[in-house]
C-alpha atoms as a PDB file:
ATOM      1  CA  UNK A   1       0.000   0.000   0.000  1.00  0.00           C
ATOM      2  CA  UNK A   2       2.936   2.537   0.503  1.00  0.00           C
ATOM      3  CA  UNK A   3       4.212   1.541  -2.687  1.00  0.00           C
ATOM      4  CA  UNK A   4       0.982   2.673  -4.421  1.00  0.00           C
ATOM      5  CA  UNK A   5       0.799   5.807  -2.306  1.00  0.00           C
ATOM      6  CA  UNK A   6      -2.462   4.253  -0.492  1.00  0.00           C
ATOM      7  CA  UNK A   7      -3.606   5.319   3.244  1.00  0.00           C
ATOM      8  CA  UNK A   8      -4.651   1.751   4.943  1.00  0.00           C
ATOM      9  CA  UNK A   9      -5.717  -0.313   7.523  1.00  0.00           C
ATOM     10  CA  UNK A  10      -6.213  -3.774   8.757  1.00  0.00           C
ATOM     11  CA  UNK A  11     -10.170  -3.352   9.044  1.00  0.00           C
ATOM     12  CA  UNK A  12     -12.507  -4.541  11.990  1.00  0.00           C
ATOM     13  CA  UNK A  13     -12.359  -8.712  11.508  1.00  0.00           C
ATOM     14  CA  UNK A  14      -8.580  -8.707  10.819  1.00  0.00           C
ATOM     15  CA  UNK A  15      -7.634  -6.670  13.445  1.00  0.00           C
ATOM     16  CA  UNK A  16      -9.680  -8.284  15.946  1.00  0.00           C
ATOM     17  CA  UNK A  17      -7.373 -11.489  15.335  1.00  0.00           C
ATOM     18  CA  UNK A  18      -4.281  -9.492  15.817  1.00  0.00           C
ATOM     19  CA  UNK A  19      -5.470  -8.421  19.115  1.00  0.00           C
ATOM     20  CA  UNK A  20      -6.758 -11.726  20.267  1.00  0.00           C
ATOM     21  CA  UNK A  21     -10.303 -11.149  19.918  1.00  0.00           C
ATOM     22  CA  UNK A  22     -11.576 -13.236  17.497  1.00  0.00           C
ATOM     23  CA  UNK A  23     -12.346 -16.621  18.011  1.00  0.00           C
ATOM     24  CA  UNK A  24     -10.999 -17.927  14.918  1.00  0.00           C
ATOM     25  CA  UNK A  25      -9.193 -16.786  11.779  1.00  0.00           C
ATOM     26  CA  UNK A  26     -11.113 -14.687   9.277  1.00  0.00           C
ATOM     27  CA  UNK A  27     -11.343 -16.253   5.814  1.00  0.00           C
ATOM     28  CA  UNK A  28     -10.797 -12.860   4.120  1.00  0.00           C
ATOM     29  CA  UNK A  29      -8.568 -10.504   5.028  1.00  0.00           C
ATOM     30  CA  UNK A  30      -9.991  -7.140   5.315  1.00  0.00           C
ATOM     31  CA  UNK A  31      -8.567  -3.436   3.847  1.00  0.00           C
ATOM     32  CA  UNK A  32     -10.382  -0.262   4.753  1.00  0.00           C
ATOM     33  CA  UNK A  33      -9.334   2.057   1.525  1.00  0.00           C
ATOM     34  CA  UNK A  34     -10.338   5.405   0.919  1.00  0.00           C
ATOM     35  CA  UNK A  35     -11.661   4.622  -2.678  1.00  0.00           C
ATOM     36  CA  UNK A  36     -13.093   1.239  -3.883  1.00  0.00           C
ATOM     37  CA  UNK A  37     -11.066  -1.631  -5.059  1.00  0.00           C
ATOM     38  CA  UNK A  38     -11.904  -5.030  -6.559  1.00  0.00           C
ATOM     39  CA  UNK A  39     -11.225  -8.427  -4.338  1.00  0.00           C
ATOM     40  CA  UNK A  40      -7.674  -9.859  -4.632  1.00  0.00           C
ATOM     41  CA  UNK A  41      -5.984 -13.220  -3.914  1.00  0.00           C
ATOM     42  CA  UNK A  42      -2.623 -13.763  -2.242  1.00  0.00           C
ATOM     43  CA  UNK A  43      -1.484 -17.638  -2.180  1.00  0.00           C
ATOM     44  CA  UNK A  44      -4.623 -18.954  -0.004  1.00  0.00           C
ATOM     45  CA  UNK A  45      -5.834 -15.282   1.673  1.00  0.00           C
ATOM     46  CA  UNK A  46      -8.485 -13.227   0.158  1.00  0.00           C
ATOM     47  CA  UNK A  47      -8.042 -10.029   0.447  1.00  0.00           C
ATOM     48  CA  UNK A  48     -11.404  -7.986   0.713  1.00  0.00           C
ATOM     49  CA  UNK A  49     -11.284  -4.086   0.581  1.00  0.00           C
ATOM     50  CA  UNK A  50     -13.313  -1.677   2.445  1.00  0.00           C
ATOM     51  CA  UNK A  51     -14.283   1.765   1.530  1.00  0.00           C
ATOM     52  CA  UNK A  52     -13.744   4.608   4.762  1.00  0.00           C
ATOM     53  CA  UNK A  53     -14.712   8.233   4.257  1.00  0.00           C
ATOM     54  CA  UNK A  54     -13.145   9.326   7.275  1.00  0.00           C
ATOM     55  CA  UNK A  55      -9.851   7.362   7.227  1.00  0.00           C
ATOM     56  CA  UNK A  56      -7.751   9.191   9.053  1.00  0.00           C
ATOM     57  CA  UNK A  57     -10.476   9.402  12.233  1.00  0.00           C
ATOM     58  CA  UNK A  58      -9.565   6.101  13.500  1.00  0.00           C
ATOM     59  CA  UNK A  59      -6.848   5.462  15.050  1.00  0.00           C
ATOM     60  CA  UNK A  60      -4.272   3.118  14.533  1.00  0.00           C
ATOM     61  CA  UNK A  61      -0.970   0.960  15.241  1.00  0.00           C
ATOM     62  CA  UNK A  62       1.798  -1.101  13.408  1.00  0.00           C
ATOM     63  CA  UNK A  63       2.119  -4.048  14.332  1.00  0.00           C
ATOM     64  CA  UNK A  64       4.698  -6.038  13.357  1.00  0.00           C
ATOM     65  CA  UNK A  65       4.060  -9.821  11.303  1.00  0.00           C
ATOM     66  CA  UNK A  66       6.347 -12.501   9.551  1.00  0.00           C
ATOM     67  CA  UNK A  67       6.196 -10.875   6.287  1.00  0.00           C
ATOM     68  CA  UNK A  68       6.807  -7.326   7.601  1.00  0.00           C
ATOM     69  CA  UNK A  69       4.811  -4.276   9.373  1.00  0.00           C
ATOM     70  CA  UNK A  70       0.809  -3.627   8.684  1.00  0.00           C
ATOM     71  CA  UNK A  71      -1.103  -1.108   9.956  1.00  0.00           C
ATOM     72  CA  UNK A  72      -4.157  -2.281  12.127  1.00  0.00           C
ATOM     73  CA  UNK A  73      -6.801  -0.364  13.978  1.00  0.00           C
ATOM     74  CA  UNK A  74      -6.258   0.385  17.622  1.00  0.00           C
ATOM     75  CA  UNK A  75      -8.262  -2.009  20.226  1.00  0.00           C
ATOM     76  CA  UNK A  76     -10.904   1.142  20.661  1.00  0.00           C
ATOM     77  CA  UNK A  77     -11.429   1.710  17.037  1.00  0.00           C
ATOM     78  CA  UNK A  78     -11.343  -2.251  16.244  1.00  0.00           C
ATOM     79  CA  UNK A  79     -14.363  -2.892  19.588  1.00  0.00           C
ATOM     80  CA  UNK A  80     -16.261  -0.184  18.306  1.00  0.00           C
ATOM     81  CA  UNK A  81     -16.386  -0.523  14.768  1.00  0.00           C
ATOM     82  CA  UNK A  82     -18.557   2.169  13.380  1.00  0.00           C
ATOM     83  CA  UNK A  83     -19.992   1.586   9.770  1.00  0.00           C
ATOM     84  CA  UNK A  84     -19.053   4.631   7.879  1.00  0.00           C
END
């Protein structure tokens, strides 16, 4: 994403996992994006994409994984979850 010049985060499902709140593993992988984008696949993960108005409003953290740093919503933004 900071290749394509793309403000990100690791939306409400995936970031639950990441801060032990879900119960089990998401089958998709979800983006929140700014603007729309279609559905990808990477390997066995599905990655879904969101679209946020407010984007910057919610706050986040990088977290650190095997294949390098994401950002993820914060444990407040990721309980609450507001639909935009």
């Amino acid at each position: 994403m900071q290749r394509q010049g793309l403000d990100y985060y690791a939306g409400p499902l995936s970031a639950a996992q990441f801060h032990g709140a879900a119960h089990q593993r998401p089958q998709e992988f979800q983006v929140m994006l700014t603007k729309a984008r279609r559905p990808i696949h990477c390997g066995q993960i599905r990655v879904i994409f969101h679209v946020r108005k407010r984007l910057k409003d919610v706050p986040v953290q990088t977290l650190n994984t095997p294949r390098g740093t994401i950002l993820v919503s914060a444990p407040e933004a990721t309980a609450s979850a507001p639909g935009d």
